[in-house]
C-alpha atoms as a PDB file:
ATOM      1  CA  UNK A   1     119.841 -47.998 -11.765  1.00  0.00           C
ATOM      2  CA  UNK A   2     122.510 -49.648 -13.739  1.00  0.00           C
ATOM      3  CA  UNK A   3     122.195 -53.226 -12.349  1.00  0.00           C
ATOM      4  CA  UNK A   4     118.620 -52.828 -12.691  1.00  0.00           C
ATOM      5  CA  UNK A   5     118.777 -51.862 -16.899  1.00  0.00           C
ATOM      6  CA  UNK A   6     121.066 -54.978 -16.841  1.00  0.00           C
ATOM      7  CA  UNK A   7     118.543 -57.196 -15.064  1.00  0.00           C
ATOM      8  CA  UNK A   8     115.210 -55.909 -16.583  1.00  0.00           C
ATOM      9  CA  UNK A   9     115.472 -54.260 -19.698  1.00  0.00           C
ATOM     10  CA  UNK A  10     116.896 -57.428 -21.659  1.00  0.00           C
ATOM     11  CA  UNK A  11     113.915 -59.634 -20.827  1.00  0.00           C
ATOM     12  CA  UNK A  12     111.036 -56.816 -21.103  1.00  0.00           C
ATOM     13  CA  UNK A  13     112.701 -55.563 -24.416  1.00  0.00           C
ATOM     14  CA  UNK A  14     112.640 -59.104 -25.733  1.00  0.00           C
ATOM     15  CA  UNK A  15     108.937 -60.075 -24.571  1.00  0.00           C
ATOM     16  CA  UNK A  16     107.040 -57.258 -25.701  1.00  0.00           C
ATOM     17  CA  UNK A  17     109.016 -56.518 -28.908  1.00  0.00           C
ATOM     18  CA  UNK A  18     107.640 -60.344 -30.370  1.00  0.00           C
ATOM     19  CA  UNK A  19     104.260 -60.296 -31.756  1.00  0.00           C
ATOM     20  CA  UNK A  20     102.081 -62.875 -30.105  1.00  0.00           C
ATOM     21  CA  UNK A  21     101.042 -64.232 -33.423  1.00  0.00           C
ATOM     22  CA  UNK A  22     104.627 -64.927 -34.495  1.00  0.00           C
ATOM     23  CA  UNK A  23     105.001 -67.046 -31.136  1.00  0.00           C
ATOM     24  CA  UNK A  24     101.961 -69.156 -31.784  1.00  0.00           C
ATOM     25  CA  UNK A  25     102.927 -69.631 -34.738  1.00  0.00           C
ATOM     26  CA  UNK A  26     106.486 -71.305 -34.081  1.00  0.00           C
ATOM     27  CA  UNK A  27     104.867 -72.918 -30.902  1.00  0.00           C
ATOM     28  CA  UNK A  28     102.930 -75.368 -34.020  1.00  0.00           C
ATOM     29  CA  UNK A  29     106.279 -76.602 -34.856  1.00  0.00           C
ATOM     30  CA  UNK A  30     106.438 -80.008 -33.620  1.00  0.00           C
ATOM     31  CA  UNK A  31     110.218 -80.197 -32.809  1.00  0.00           C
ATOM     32  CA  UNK A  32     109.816 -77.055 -30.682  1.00  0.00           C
ATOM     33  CA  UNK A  33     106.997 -78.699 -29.134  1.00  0.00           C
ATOM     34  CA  UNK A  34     109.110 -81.659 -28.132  1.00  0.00           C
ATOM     35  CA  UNK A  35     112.124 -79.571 -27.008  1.00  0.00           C
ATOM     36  CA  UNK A  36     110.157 -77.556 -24.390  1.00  0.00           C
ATOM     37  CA  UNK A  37     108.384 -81.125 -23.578  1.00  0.00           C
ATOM     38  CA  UNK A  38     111.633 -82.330 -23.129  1.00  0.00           C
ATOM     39  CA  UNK A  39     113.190 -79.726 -20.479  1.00  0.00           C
ATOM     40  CA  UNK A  40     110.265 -79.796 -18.370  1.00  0.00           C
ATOM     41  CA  UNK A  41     110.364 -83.481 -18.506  1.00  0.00           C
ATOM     42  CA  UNK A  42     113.801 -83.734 -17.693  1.00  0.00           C
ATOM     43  CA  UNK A  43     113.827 -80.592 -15.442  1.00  0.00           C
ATOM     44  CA  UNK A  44     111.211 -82.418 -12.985  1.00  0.00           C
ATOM     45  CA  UNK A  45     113.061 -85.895 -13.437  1.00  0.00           C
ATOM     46  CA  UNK A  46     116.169 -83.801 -12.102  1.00  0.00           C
ATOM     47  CA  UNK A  47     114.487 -82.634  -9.175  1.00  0.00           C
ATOM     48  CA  UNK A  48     113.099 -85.605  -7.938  1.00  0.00           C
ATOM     49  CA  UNK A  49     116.059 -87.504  -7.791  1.00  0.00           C
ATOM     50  CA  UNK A  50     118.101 -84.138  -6.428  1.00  0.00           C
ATOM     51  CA  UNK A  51     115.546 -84.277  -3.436  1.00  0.00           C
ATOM     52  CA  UNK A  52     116.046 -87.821  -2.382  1.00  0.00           C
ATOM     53  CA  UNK A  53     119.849 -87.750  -2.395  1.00  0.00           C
ATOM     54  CA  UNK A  54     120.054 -84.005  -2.093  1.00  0.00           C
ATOM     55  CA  UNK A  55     118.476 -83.796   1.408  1.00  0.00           C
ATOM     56  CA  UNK A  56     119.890 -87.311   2.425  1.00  0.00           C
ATOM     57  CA  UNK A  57     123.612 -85.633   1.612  1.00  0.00           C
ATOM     58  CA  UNK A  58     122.587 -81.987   3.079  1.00  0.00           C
ATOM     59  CA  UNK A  59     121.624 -83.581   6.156  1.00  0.00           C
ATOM     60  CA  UNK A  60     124.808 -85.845   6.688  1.00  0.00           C
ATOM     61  CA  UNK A  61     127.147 -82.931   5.860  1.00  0.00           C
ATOM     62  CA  UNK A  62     125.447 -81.065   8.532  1.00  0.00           C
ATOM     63  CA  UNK A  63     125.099 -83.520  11.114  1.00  0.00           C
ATOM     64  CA  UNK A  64     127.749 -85.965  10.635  1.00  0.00           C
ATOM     65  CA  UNK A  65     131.273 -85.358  11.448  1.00  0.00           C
ATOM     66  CA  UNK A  66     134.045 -87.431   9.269  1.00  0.00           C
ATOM     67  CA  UNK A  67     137.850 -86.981   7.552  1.00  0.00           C
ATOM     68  CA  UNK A  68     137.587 -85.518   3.985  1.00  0.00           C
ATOM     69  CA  UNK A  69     134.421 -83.800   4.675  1.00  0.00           C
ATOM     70  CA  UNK A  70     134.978 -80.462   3.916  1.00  0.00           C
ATOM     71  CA  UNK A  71     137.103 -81.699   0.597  1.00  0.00           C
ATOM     72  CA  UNK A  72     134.217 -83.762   0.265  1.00  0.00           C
ATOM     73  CA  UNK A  73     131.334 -80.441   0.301  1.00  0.00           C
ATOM     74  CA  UNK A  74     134.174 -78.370  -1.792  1.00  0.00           C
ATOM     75  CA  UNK A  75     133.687 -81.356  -4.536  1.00  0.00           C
ATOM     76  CA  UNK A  76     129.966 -81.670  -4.269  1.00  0.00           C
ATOM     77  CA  UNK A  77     129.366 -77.483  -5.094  1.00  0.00           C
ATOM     78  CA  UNK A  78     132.010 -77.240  -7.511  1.00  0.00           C
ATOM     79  CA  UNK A  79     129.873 -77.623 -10.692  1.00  0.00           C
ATOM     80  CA  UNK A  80     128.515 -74.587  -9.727  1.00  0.00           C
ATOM     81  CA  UNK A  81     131.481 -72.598 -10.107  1.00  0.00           C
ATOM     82  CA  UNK A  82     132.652 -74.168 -13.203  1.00  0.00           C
ATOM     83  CA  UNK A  83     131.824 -73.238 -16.956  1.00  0.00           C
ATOM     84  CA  UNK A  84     129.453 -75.109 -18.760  1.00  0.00           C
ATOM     85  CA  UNK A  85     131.890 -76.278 -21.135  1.00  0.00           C
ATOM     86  CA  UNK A  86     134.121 -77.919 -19.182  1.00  0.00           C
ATOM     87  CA  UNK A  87     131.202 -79.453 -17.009  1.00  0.00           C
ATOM     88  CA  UNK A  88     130.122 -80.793 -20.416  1.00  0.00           C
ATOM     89  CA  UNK A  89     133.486 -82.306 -21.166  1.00  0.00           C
ATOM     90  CA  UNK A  90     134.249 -83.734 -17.467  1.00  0.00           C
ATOM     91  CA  UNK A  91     130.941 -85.368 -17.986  1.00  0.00           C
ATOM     92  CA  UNK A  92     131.945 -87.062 -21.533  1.00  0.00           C
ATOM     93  CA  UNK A  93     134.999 -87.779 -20.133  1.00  0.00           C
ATOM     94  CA  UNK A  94     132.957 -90.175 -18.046  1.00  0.00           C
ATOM     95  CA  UNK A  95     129.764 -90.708 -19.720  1.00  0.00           C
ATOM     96  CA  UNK A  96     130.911 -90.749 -23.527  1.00  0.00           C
ATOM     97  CA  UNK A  97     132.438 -93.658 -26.298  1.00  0.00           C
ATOM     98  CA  UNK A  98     135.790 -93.794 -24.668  1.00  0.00           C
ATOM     99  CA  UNK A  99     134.708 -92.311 -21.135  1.00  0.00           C
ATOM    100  CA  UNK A 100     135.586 -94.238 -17.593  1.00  0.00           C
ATOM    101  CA  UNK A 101     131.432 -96.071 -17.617  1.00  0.00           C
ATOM    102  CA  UNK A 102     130.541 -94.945 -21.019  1.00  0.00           C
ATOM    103  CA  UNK A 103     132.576 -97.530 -22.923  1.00  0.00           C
ATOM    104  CA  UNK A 104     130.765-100.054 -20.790  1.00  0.00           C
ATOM    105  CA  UNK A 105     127.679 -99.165 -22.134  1.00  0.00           C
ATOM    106  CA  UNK A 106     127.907 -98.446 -26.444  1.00  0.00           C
ATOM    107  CA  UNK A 107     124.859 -98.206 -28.394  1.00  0.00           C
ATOM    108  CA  UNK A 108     124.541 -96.751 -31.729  1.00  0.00           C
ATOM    109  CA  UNK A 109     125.306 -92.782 -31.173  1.00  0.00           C
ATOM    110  CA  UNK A 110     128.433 -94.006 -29.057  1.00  0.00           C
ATOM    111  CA  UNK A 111     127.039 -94.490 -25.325  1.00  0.00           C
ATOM    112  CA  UNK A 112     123.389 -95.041 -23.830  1.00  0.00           C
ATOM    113  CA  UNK A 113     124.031 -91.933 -22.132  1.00  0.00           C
ATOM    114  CA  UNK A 114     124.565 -89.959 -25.193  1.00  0.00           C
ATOM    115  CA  UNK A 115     122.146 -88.159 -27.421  1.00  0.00           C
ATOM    116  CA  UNK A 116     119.290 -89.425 -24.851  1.00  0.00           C
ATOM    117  CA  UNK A 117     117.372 -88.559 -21.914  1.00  0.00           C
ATOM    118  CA  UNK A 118     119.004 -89.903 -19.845  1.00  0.00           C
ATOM    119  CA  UNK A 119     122.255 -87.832 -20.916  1.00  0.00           C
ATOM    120  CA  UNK A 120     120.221 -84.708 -20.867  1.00  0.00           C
ATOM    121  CA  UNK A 121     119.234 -85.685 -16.852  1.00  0.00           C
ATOM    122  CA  UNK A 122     122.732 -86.463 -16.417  1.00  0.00           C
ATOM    123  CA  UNK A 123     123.886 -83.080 -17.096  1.00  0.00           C
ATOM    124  CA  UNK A 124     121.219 -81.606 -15.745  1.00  0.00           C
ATOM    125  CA  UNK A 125     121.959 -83.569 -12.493  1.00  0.00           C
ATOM    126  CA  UNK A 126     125.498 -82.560 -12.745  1.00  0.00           C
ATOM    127  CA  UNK A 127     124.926 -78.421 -12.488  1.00  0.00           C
ATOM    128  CA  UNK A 128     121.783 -78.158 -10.547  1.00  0.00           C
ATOM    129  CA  UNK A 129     121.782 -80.935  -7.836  1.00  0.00           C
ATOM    130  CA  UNK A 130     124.454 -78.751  -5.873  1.00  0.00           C
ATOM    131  CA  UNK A 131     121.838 -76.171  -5.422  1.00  0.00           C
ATOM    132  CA  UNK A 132     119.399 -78.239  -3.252  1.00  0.00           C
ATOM    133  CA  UNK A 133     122.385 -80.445  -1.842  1.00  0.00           C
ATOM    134  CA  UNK A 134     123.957 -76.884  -0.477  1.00  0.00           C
ATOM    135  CA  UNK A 135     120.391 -75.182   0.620  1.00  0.00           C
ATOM    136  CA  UNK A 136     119.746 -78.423   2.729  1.00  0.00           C
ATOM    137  CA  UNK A 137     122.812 -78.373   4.297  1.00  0.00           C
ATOM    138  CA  UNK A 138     122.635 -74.955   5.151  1.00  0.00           C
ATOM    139  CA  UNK A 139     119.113 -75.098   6.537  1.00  0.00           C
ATOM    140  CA  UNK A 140     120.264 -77.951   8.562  1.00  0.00           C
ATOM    141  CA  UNK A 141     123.346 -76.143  10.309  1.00  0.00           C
ATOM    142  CA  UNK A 142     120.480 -73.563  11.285  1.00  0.00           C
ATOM    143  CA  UNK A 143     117.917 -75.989  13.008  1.00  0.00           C
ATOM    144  CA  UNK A 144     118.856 -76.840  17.014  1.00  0.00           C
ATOM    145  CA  UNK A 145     120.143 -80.281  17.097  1.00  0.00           C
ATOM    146  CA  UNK A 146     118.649 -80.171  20.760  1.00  0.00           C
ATOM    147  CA  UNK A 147     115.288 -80.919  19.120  1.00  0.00           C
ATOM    148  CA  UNK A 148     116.731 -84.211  17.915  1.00  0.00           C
ATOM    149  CA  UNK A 149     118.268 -85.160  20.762  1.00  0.00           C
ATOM    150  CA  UNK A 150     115.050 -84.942  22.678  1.00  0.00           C
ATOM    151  CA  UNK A 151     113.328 -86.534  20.176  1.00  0.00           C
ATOM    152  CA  UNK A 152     115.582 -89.464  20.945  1.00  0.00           C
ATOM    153  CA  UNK A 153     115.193 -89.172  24.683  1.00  0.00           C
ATOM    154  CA  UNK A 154     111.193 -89.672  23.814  1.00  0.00           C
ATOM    155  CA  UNK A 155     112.236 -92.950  22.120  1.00  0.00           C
ATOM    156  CA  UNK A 156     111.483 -91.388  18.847  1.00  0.00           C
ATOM    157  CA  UNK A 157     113.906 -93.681  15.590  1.00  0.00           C
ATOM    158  CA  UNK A 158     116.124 -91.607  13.565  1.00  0.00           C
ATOM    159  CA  UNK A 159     113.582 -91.644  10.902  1.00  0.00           C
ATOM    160  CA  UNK A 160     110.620 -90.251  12.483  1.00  0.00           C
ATOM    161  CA  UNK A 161     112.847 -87.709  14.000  1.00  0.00           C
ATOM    162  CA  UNK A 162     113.688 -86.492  10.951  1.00  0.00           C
ATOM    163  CA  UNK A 163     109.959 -86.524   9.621  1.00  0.00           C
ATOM    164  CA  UNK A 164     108.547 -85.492  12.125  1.00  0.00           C
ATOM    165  CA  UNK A 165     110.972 -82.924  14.036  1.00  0.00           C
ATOM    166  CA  UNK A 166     113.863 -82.215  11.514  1.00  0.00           C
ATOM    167  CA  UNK A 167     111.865 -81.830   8.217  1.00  0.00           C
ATOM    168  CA  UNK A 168     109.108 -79.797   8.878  1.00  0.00           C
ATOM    169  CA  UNK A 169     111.175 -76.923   9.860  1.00  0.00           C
ATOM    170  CA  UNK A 170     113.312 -77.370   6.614  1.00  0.00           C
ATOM    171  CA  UNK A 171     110.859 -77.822   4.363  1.00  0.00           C
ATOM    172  CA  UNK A 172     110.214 -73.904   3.172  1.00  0.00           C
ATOM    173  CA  UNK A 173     113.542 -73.737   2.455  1.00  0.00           C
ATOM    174  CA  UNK A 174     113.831 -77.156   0.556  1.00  0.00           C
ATOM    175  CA  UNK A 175     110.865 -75.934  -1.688  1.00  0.00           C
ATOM    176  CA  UNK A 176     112.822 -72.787  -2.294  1.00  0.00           C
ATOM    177  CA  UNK A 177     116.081 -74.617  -3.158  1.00  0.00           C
ATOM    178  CA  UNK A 178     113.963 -77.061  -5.197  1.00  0.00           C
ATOM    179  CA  UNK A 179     112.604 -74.581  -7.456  1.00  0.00           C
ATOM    180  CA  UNK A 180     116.223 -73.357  -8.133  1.00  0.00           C
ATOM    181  CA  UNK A 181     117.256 -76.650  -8.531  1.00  0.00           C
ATOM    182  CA  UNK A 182     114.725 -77.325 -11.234  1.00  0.00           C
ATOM    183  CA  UNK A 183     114.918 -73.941 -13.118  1.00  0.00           C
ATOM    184  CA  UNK A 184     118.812 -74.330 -13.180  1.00  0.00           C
ATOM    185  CA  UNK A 185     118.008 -78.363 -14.660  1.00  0.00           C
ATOM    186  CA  UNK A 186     115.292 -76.609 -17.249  1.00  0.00           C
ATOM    187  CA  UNK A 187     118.236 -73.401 -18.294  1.00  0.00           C
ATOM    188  CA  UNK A 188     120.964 -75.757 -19.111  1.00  0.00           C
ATOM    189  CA  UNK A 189     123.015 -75.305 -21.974  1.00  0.00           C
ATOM    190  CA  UNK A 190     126.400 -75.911 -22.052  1.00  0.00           C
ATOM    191  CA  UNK A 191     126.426 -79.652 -20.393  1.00  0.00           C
ATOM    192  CA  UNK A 192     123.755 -80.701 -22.110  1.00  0.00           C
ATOM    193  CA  UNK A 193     125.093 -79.215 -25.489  1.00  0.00           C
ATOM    194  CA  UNK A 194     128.299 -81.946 -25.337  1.00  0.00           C
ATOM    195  CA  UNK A 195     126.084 -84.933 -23.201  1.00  0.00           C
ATOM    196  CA  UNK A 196     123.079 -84.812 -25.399  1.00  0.00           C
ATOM    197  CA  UNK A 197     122.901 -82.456 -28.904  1.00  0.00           C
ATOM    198  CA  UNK A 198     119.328 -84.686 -29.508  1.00  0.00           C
ATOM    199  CA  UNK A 199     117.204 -84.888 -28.288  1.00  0.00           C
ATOM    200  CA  UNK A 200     116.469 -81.310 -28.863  1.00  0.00           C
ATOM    201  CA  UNK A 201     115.797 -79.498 -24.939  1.00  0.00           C
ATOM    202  CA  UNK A 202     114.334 -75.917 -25.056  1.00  0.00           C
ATOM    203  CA  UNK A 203     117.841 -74.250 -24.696  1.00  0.00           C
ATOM    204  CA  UNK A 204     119.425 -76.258 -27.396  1.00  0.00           C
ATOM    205  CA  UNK A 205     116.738 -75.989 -29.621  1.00  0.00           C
ATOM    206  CA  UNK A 206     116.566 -71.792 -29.561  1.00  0.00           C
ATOM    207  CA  UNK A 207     120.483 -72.395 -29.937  1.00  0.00           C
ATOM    208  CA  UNK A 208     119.857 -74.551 -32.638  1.00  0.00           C
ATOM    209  CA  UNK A 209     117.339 -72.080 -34.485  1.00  0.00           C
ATOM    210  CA  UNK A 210     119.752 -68.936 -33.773  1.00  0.00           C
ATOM    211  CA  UNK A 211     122.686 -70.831 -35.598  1.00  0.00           C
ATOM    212  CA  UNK A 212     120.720 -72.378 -38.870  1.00  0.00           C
ATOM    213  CA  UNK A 213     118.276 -69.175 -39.353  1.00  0.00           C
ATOM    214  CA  UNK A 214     119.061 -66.048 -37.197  1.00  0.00           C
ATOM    215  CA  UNK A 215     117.608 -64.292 -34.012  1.00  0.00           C
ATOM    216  CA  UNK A 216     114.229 -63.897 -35.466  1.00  0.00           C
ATOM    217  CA  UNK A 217     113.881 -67.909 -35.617  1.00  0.00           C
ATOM    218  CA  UNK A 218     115.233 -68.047 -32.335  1.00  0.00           C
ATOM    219  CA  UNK A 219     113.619 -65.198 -30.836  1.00  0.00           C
ATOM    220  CA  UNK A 220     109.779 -66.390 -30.140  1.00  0.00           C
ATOM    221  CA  UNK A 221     111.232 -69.688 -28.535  1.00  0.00           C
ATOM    222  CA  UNK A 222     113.081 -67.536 -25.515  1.00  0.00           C
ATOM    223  CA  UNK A 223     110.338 -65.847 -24.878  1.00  0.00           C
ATOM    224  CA  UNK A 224     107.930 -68.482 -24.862  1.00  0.00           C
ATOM    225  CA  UNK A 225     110.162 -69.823 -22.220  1.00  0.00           C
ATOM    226  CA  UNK A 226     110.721 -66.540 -20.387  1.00  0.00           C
ATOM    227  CA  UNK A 227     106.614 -66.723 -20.254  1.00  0.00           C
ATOM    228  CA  UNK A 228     106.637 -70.120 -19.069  1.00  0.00           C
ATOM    229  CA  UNK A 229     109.366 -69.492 -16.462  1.00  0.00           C
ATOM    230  CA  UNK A 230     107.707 -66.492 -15.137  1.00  0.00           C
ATOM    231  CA  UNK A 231     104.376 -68.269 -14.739  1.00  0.00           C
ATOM    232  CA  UNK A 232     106.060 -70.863 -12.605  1.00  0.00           C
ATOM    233  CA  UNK A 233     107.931 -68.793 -10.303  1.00  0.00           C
ATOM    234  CA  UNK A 234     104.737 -66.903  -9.513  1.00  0.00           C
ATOM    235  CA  UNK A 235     102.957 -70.008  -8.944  1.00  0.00           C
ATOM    236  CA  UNK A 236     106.326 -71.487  -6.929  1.00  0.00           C
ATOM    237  CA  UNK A 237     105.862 -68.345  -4.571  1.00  0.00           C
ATOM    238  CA  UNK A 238     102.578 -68.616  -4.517  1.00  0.00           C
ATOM    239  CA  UNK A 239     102.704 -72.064  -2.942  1.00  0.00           C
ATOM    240  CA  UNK A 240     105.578 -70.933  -0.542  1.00  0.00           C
ATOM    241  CA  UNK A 241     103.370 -68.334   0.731  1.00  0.00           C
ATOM    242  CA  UNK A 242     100.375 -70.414   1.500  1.00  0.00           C
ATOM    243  CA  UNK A 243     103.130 -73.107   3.141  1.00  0.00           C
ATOM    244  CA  UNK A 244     104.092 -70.193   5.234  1.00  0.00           C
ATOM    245  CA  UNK A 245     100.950 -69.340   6.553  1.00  0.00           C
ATOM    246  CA  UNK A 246      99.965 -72.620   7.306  1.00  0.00           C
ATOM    247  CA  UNK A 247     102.968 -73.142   9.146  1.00  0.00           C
ATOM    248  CA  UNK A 248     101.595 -69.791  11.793  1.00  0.00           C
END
């Protein structure tokens, strides 16, 4: 009963103890507008680009055999374990003014990959790529590679084994590790915080409003985005569902 007061009660509390008027009405701000634009921008930008090399790297670490690989893996889902801080600073330790690319590239707020979208993608990239790169792999371990193999015997290329045998058997669980991917992209904080202040993203901004004017400013924003998040789960399992009964 405890875990469960932990879990719930924060997020129900907060939700129904805003008035609905008192969201809309910071929901007309136009900055807030363009910070939630932002993360759901960004978010789906994140995802995208986490599926193409996500399931491209899942599938060689569970297929391919090679020295360094486990190192290798270890590397690839560390950003999950670490803080957000110091994923913030190992990026700008790359990506920022005096950084290893980052000097490469100034512009007037220090780097092109500073206070911009394209940092906020960057960090975003950083702490929830890991998520689909580690649910592919691990859905990939679990498929028979004797479908492959007879695949191959048919005269079937790599490619349309993968398509057409691999894939579709992977795919429920890529959607699932997708959505993770992109709520962890659109919950981001700490990363994006030190990669990219501004442009405003949802997190920063009710950060942002908590520090200059209090809870009560920040307030309506989270739940707005609890709302939103919620919606899009339901709809994410929705979709999973109907996959899944396809699929019988």
């Amino acid at each position: 009963m405890l875990a469960l007061f932990l879990l719930v009660i924060p997020i129900l509390w907060i939700v129904f103890s805003e008035k609905p008027q008192t969201i809309f009405e910071i929901l007309k701000i136009e900055k807030v507008q363009l910070a939630i634009l932002t993360t759901f921008f960004t978010a789906t930008i994140t995802s995208i680009i986490s599926i193409f090399f996500g399931v491209s790297l899942g599938y060689i670490f569970a297929r391919k055999q090679f020295i360094g690989k486990n190192i290798l893996i270890t590397l690839v889902d560390l950003p999950l374990a670490l803080p957000h801080s110091v994923a913030g600073i190992a990026l700008l330790s790359v990506f920022g003014r005096y950084g290893l690319i980052g000097q490469i590239f100034p512009s007037e707020y220090g780097t092109i990959f500073t206070r911009s979208i394209l940092g906020i993608i960057i960090a975003q990239l950083f702490v929830s790529a890991p998520i689909l790169i580690q649910g592919a792999r691990e859905t990939f371990d679990l498929i028979d590679p004797d479908f492959e193999i007879f695949s191959h015997i048919l005269g079937a290329s790599s490619f349309t084994t993968f398509r057409k045998v691999v894939f579709p058997q992977a795919r429920k669980s890529i959607l699932a590790s997708t959505i993770l991917c992109w709520a962890r992209a659109a919950s981001e904080f700490g990363a994006v915080v030190f990669m990219a202040y501004y442009p405003l993203s949802a997190p920063v901004i009710v950060f942002d409003l908590y520090n200059s004017q209090g809870i009560s400013a920040a307030k309506p924003v989270a739940v707005f985005i609890i709302i939103i998040s919620t919606i899009l789960f339901a709809l994410a399992r929705v979709g999973a569902r109907i996959m899944m009964k396809e699929d019988r």
